[in-house]
PDB file of N, CA and C in Angstrom:
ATOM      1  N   UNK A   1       8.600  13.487 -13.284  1.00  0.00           N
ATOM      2  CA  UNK A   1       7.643  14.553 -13.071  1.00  0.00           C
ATOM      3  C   UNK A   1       6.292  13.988 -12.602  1.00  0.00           C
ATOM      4  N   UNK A   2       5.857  13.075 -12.905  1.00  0.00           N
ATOM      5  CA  UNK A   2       4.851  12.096 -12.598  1.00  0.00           C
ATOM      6  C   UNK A   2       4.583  12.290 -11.193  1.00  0.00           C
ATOM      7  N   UNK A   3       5.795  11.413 -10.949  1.00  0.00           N
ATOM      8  CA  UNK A   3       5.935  10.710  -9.197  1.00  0.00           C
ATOM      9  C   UNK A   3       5.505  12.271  -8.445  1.00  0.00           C
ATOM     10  N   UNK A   4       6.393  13.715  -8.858  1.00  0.00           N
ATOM     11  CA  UNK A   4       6.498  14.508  -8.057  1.00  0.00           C
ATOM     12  C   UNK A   4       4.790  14.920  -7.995  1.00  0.00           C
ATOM     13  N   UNK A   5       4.141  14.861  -9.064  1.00  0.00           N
ATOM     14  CA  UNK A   5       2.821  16.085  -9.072  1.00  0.00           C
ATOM     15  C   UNK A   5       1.856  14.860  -8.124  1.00  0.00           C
ATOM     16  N   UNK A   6       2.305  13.397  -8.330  1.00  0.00           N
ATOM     17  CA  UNK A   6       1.245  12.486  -7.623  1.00  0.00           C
ATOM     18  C   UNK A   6       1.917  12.910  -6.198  1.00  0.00           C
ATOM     19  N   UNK A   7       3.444  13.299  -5.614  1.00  0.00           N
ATOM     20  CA  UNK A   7       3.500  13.201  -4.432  1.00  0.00           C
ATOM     21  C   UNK A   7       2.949  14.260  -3.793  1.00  0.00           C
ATOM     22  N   UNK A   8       2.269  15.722  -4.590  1.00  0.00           N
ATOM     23  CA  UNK A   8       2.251  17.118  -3.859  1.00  0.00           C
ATOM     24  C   UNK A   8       0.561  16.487  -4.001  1.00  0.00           C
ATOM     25  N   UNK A   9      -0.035  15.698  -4.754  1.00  0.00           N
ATOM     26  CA  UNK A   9      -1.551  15.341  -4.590  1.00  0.00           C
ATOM     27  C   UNK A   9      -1.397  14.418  -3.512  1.00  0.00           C
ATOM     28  N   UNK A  10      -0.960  13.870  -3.191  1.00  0.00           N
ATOM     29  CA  UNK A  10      -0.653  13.005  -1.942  1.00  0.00           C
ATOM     30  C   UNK A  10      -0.738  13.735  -0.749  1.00  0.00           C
ATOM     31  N   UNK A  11       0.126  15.228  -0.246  1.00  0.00           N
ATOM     32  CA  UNK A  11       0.270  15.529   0.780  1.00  0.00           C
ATOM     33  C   UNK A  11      -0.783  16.699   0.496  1.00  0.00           C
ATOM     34  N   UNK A  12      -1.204  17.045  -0.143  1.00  0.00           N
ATOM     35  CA  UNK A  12      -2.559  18.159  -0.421  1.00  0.00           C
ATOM     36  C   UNK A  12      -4.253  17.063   0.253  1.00  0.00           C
ATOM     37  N   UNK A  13      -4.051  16.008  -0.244  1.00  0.00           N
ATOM     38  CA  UNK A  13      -5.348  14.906   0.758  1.00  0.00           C
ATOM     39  C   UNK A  13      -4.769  14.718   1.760  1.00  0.00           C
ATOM     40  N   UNK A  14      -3.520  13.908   2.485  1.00  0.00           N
ATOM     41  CA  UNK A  14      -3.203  14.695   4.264  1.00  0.00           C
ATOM     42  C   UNK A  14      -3.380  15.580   4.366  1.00  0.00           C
ATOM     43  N   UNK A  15      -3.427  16.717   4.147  1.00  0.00           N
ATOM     44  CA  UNK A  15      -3.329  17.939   4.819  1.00  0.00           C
ATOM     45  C   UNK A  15      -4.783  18.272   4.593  1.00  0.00           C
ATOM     46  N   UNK A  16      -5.411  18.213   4.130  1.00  0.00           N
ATOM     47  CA  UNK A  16      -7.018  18.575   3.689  1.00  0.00           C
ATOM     48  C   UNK A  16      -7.756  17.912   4.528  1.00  0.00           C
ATOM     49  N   UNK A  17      -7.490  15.705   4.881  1.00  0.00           N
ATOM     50  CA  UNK A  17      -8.173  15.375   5.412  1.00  0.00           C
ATOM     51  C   UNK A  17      -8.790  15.697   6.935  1.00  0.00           C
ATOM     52  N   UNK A  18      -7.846  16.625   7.817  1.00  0.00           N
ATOM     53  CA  UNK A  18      -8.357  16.924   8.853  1.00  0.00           C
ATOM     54  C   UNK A  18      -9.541  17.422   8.941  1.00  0.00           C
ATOM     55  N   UNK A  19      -9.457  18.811   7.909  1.00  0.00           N
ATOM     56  CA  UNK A  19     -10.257  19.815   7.988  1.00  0.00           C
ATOM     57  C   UNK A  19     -11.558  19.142   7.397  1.00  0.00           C
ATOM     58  N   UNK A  20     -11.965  18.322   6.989  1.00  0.00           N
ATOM     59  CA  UNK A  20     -12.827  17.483   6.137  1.00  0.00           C
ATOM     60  C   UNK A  20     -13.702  16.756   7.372  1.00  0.00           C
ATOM     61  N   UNK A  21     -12.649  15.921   8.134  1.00  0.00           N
ATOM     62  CA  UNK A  21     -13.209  14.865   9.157  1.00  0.00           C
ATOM     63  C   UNK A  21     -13.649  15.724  10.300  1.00  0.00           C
ATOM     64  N   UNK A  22     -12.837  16.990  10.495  1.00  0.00           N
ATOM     65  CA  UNK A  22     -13.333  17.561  12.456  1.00  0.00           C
ATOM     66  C   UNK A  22     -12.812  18.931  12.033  1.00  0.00           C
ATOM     67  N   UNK A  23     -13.690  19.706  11.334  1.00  0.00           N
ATOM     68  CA  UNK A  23     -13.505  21.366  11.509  1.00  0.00           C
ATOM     69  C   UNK A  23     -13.191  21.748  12.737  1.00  0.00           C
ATOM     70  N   UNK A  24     -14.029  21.432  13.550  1.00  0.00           N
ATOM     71  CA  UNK A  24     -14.247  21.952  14.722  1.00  0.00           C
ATOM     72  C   UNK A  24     -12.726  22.189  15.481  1.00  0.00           C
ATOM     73  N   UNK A  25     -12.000  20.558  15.483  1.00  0.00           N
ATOM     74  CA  UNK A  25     -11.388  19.966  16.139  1.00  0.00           C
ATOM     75  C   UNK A  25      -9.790  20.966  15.672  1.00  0.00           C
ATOM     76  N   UNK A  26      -9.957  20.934  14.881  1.00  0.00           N
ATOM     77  CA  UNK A  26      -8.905  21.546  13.978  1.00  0.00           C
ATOM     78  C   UNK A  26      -8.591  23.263  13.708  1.00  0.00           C
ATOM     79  N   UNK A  27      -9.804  23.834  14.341  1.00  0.00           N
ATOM     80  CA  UNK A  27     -10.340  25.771  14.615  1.00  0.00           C
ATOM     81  C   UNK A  27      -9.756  25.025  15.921  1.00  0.00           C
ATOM     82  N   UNK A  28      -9.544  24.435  16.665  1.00  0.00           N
ATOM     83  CA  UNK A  28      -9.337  24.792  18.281  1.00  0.00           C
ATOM     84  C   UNK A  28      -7.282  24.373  17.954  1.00  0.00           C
ATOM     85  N   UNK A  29      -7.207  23.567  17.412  1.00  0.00           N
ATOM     86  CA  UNK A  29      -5.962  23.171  17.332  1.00  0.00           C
ATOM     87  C   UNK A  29      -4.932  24.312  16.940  1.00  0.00           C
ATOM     88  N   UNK A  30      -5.785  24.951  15.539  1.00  0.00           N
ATOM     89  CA  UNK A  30      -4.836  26.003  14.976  1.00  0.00           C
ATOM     90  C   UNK A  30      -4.940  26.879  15.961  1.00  0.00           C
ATOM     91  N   UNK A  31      -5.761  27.314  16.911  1.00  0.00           N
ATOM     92  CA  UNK A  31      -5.868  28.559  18.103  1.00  0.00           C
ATOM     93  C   UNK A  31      -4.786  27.809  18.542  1.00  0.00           C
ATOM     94  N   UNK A  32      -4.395  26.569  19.580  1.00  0.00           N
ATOM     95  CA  UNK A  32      -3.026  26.869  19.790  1.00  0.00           C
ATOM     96  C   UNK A  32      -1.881  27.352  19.363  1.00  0.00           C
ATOM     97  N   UNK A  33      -1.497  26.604  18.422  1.00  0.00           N
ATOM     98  CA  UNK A  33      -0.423  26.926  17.577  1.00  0.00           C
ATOM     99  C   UNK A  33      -0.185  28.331  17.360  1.00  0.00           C
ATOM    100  N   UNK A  34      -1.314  29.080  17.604  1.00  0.00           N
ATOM    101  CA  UNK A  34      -1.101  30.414  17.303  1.00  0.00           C
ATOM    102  C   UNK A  34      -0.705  31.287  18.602  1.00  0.00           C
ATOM    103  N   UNK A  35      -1.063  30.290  19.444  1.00  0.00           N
ATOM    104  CA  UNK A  35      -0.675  31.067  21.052  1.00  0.00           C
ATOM    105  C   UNK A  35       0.968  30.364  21.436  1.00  0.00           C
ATOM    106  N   UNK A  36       1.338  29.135  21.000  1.00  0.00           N
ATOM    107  CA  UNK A  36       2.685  28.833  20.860  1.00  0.00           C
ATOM    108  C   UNK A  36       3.983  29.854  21.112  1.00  0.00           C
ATOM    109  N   UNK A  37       5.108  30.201  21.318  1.00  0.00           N
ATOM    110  CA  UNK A  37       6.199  30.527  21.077  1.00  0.00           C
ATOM    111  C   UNK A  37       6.355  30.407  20.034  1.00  0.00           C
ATOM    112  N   UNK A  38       6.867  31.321  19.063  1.00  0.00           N
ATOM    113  CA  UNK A  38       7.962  30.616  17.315  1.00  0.00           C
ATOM    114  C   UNK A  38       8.894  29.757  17.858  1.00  0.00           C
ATOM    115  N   UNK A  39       9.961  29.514  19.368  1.00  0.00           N
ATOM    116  CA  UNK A  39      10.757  29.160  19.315  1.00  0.00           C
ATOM    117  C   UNK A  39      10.345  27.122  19.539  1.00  0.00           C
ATOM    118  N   UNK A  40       8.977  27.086  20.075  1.00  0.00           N
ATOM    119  CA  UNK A  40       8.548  25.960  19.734  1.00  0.00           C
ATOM    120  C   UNK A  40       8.018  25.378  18.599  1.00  0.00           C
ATOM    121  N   UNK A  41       7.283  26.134  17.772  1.00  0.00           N
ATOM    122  CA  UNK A  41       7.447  26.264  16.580  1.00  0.00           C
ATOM    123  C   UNK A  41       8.439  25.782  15.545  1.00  0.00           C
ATOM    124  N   UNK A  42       9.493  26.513  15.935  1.00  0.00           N
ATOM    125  CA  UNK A  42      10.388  26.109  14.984  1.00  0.00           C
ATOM    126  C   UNK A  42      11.223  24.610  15.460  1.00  0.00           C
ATOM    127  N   UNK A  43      11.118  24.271  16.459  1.00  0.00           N
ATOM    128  CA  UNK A  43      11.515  23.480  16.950  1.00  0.00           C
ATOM    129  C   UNK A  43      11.119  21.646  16.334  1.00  0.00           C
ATOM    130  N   UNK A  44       9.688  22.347  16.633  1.00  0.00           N
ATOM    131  CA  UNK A  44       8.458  21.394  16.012  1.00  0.00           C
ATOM    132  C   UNK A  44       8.616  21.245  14.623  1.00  0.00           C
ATOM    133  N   UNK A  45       8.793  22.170  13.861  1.00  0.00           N
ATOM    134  CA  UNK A  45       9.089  21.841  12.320  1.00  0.00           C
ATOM    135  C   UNK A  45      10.579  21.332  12.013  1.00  0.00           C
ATOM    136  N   UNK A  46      11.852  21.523  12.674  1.00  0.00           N
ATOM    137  CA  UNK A  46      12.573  20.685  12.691  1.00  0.00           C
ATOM    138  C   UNK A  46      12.785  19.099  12.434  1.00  0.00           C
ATOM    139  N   UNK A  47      11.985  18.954  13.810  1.00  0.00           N
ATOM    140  CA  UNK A  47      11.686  17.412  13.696  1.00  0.00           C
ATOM    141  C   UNK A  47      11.129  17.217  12.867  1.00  0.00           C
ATOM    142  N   UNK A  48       9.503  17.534  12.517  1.00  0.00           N
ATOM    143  CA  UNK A  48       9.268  17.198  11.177  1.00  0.00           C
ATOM    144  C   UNK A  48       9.679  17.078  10.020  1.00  0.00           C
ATOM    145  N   UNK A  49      10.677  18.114  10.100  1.00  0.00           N
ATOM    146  CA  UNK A  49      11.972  17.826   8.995  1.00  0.00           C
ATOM    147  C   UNK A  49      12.809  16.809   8.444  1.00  0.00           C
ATOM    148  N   UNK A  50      13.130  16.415   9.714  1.00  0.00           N
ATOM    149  CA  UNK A  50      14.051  15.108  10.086  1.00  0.00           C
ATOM    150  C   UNK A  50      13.288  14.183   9.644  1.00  0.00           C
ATOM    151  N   UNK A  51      12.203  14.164  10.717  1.00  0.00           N
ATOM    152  CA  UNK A  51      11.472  12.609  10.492  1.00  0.00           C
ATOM    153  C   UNK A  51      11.121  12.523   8.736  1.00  0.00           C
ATOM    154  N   UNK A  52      10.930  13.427   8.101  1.00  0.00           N
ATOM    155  CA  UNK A  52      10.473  13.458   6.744  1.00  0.00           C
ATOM    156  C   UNK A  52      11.469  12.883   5.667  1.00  0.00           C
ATOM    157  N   UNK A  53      12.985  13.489   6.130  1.00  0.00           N
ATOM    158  CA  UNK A  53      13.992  13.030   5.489  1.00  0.00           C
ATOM    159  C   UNK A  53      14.454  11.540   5.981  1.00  0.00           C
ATOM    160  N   UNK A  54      13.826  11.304   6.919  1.00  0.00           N
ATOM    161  CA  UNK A  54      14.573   9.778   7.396  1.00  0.00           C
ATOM    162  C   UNK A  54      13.540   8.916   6.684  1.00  0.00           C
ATOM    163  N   UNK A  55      12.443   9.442   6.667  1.00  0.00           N
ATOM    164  CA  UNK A  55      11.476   8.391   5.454  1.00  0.00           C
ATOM    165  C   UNK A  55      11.373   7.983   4.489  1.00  0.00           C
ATOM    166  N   UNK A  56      12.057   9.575   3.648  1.00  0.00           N
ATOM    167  CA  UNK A  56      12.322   9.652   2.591  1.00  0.00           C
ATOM    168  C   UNK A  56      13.310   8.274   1.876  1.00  0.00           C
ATOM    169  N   UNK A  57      14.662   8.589   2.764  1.00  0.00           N
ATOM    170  CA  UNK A  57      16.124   7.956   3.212  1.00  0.00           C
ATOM    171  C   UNK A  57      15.620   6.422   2.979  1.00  0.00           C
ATOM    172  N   UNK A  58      14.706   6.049   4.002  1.00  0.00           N
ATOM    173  CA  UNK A  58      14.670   4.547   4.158  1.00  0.00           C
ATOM    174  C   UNK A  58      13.130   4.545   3.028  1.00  0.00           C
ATOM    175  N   UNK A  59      12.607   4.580   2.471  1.00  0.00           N
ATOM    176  CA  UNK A  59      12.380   4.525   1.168  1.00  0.00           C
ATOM    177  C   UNK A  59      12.808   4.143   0.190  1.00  0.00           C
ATOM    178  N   UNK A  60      13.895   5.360  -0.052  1.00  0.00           N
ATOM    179  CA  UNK A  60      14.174   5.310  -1.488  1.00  0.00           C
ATOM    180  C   UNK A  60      15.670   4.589  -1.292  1.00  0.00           C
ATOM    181  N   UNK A  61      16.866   3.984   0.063  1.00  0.00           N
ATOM    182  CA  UNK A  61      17.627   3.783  -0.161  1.00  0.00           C
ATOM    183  C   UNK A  61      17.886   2.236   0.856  1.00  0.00           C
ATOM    184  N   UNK A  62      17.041   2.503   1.401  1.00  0.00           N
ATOM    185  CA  UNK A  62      17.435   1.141   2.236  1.00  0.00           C
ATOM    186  C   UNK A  62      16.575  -0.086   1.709  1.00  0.00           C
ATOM    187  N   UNK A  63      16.569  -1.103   1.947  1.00  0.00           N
ATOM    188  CA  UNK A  63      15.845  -2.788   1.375  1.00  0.00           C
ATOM    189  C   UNK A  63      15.214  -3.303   2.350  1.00  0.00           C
ATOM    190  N   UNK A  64      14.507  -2.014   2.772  1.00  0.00           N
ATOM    191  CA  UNK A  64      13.512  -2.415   4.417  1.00  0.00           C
ATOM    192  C   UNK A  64      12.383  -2.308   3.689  1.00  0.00           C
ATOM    193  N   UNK A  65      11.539  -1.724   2.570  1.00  0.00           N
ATOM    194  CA  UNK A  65      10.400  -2.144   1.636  1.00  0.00           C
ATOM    195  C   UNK A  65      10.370  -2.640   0.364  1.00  0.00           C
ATOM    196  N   UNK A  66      11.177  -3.421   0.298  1.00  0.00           N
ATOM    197  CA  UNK A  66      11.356  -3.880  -1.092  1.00  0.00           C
ATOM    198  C   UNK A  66      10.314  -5.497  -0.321  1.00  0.00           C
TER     199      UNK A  66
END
């Protein structure tokens, strides 16, 4: 339970640090995303999907950071 509440404080400071370093930068970014297709959209969160689970994967199962 530890690991999990340090990992959602982990991705709560990524996700915060944008808006912290370049408001600005980040009001123009979300205006795209909002003019986007869903079907790119969803596309885009896919991969992020993937790439998230392949990190996860070689993390916690492979002897590439040990």
């Amino acid at each position: 339970m530890k690991t999990l509440v340090s990992l959602i404080g982990l991705v709560l400071i990524l996700e915060g640090l944008p808006y912290v370093v370049s408001p600005e930068a980040m009001q123009r970014w979300l205006k795209q995303l909002t003019e986007m297709p869903p079907g790119a959209l969803r596309v885009a969160g896919v991969m992020a999907l993937l790439l998230g689970f392949l990190l996860c994967y070689i993390g916690q199962r492979s002897g590439l950071l040990d």
